[in-house]
Protein backbone atom coordinates (compact mmCIF):
# COMPACT_ATOMS: atom_id res chain seq x y z
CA UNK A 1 36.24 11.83 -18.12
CA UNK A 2 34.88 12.89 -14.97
CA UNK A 3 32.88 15.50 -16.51
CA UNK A 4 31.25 13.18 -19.02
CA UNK A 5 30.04 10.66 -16.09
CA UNK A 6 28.54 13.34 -14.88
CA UNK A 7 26.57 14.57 -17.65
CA UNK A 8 25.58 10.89 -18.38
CA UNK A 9 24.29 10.75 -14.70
CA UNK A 10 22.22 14.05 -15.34
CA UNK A 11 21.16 13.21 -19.05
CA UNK A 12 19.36 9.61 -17.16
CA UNK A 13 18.20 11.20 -14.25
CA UNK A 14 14.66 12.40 -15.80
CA UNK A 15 14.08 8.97 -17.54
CA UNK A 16 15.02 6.88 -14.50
CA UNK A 17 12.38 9.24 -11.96
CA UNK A 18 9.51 8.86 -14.56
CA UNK A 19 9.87 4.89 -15.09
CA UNK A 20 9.70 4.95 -11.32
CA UNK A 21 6.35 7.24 -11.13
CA UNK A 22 5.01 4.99 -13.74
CA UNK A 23 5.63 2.45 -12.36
CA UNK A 24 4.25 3.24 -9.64
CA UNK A 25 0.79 4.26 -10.82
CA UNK A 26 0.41 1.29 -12.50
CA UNK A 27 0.70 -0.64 -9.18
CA UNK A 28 -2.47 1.31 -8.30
CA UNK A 29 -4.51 0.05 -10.82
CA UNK A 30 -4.25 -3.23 -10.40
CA UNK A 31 -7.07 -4.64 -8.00
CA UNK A 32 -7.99 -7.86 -8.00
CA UNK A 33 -11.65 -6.36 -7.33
CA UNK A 34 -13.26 -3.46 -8.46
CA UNK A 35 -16.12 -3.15 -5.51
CA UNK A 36 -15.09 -3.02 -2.28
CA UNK A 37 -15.28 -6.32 -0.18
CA UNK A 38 -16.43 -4.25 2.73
CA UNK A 39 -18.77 -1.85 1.56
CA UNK A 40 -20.13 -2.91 -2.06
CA UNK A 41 -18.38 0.71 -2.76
CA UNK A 42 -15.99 2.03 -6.12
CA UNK A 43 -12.52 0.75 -5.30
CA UNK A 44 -10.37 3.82 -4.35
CA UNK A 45 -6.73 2.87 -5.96
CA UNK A 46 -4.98 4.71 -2.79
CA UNK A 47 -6.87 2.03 -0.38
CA UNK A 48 -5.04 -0.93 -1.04
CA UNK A 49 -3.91 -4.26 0.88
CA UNK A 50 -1.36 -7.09 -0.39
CA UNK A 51 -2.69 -10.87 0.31
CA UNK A 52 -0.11 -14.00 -0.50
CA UNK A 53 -1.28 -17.15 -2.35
CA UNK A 54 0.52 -20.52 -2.62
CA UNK A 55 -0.62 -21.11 -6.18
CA UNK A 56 -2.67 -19.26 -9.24
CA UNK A 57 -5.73 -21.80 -8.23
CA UNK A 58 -5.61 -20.28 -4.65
CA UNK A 59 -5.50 -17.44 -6.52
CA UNK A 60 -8.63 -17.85 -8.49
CA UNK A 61 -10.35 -19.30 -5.26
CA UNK A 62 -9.35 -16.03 -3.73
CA UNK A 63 -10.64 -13.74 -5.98
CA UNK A 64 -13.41 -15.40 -6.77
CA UNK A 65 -14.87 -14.24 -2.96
CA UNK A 66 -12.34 -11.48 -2.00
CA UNK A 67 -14.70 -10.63 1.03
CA UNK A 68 -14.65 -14.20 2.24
CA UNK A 69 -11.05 -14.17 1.64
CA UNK A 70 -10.31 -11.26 3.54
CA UNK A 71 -12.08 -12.72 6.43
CA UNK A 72 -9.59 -15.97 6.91
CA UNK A 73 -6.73 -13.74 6.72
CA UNK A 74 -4.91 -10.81 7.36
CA UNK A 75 -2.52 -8.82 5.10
CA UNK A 76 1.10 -9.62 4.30
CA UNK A 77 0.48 -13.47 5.26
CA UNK A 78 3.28 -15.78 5.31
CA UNK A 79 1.21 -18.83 4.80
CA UNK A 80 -1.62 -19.70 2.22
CA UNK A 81 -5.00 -19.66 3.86
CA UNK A 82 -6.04 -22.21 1.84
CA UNK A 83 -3.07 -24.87 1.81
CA UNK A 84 -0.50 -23.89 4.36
CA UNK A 85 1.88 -23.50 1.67
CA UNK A 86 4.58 -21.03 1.89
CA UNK A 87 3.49 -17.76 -0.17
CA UNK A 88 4.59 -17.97 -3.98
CA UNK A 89 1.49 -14.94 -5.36
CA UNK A 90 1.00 -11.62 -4.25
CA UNK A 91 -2.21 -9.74 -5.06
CA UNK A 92 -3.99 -6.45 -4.40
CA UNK A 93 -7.38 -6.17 -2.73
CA UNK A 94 -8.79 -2.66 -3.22
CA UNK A 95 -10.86 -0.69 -0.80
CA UNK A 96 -13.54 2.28 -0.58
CA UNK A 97 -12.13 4.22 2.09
CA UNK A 98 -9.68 4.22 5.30
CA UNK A 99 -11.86 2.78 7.21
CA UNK A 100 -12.94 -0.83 5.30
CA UNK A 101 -9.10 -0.83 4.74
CA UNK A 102 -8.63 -0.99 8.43
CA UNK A 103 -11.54 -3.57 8.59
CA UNK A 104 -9.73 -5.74 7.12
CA UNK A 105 -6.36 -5.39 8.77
């Protein structure tokens, strides 16, 4: 019995690491913008920041003007900059580089 847990655990192992990687790389692709706010630059998929809505019309607000967006906020909020609401949406901002990522932190 023991042995067959163990080949079960081994025989799932492979599937379980590649749902995570892709996963993973399809969190990169998934910008609300595809110019940086910043710079006017390509998005780089690596640079990334998460911003907190109360609502999907804060939402649209939001990306409707990421780089006035990013201005009345910082990342990770707790509160919507728009209504004071507790945070209900996440979204992604993308950036050029390191340094218009840090801009905006």
């Amino acid at each position: 019995m023991k042995y067959q847990k163990k080949m079960l655990f081994f025989k799932l192992l492979p599937l379980f690491l590649v749902c995570n990687f892709c996963i993973a790389v399809a969190g990169l692709a998934k910008t609300v913008n595809s110019k940086c706010p910043i710079s006017n630059n390509k998005v780089d998929p690596t640079q990334t920041l998460s911003y907190g809505v109360c609502c999907g019309n804060c939402l649209k607000k939001a990306s409707a003007n990421v780089s006035a967006f990013i201005k009345k906020t910082k990342p990770n909020n707790k509160s919507c900059p728009f209504s004071a609401k507790p945070i209900r949406k996440t979204f992604i901002v993308g950036f050029c580089c390191s340094k218009c990522k840090k801009k905006a932190s």
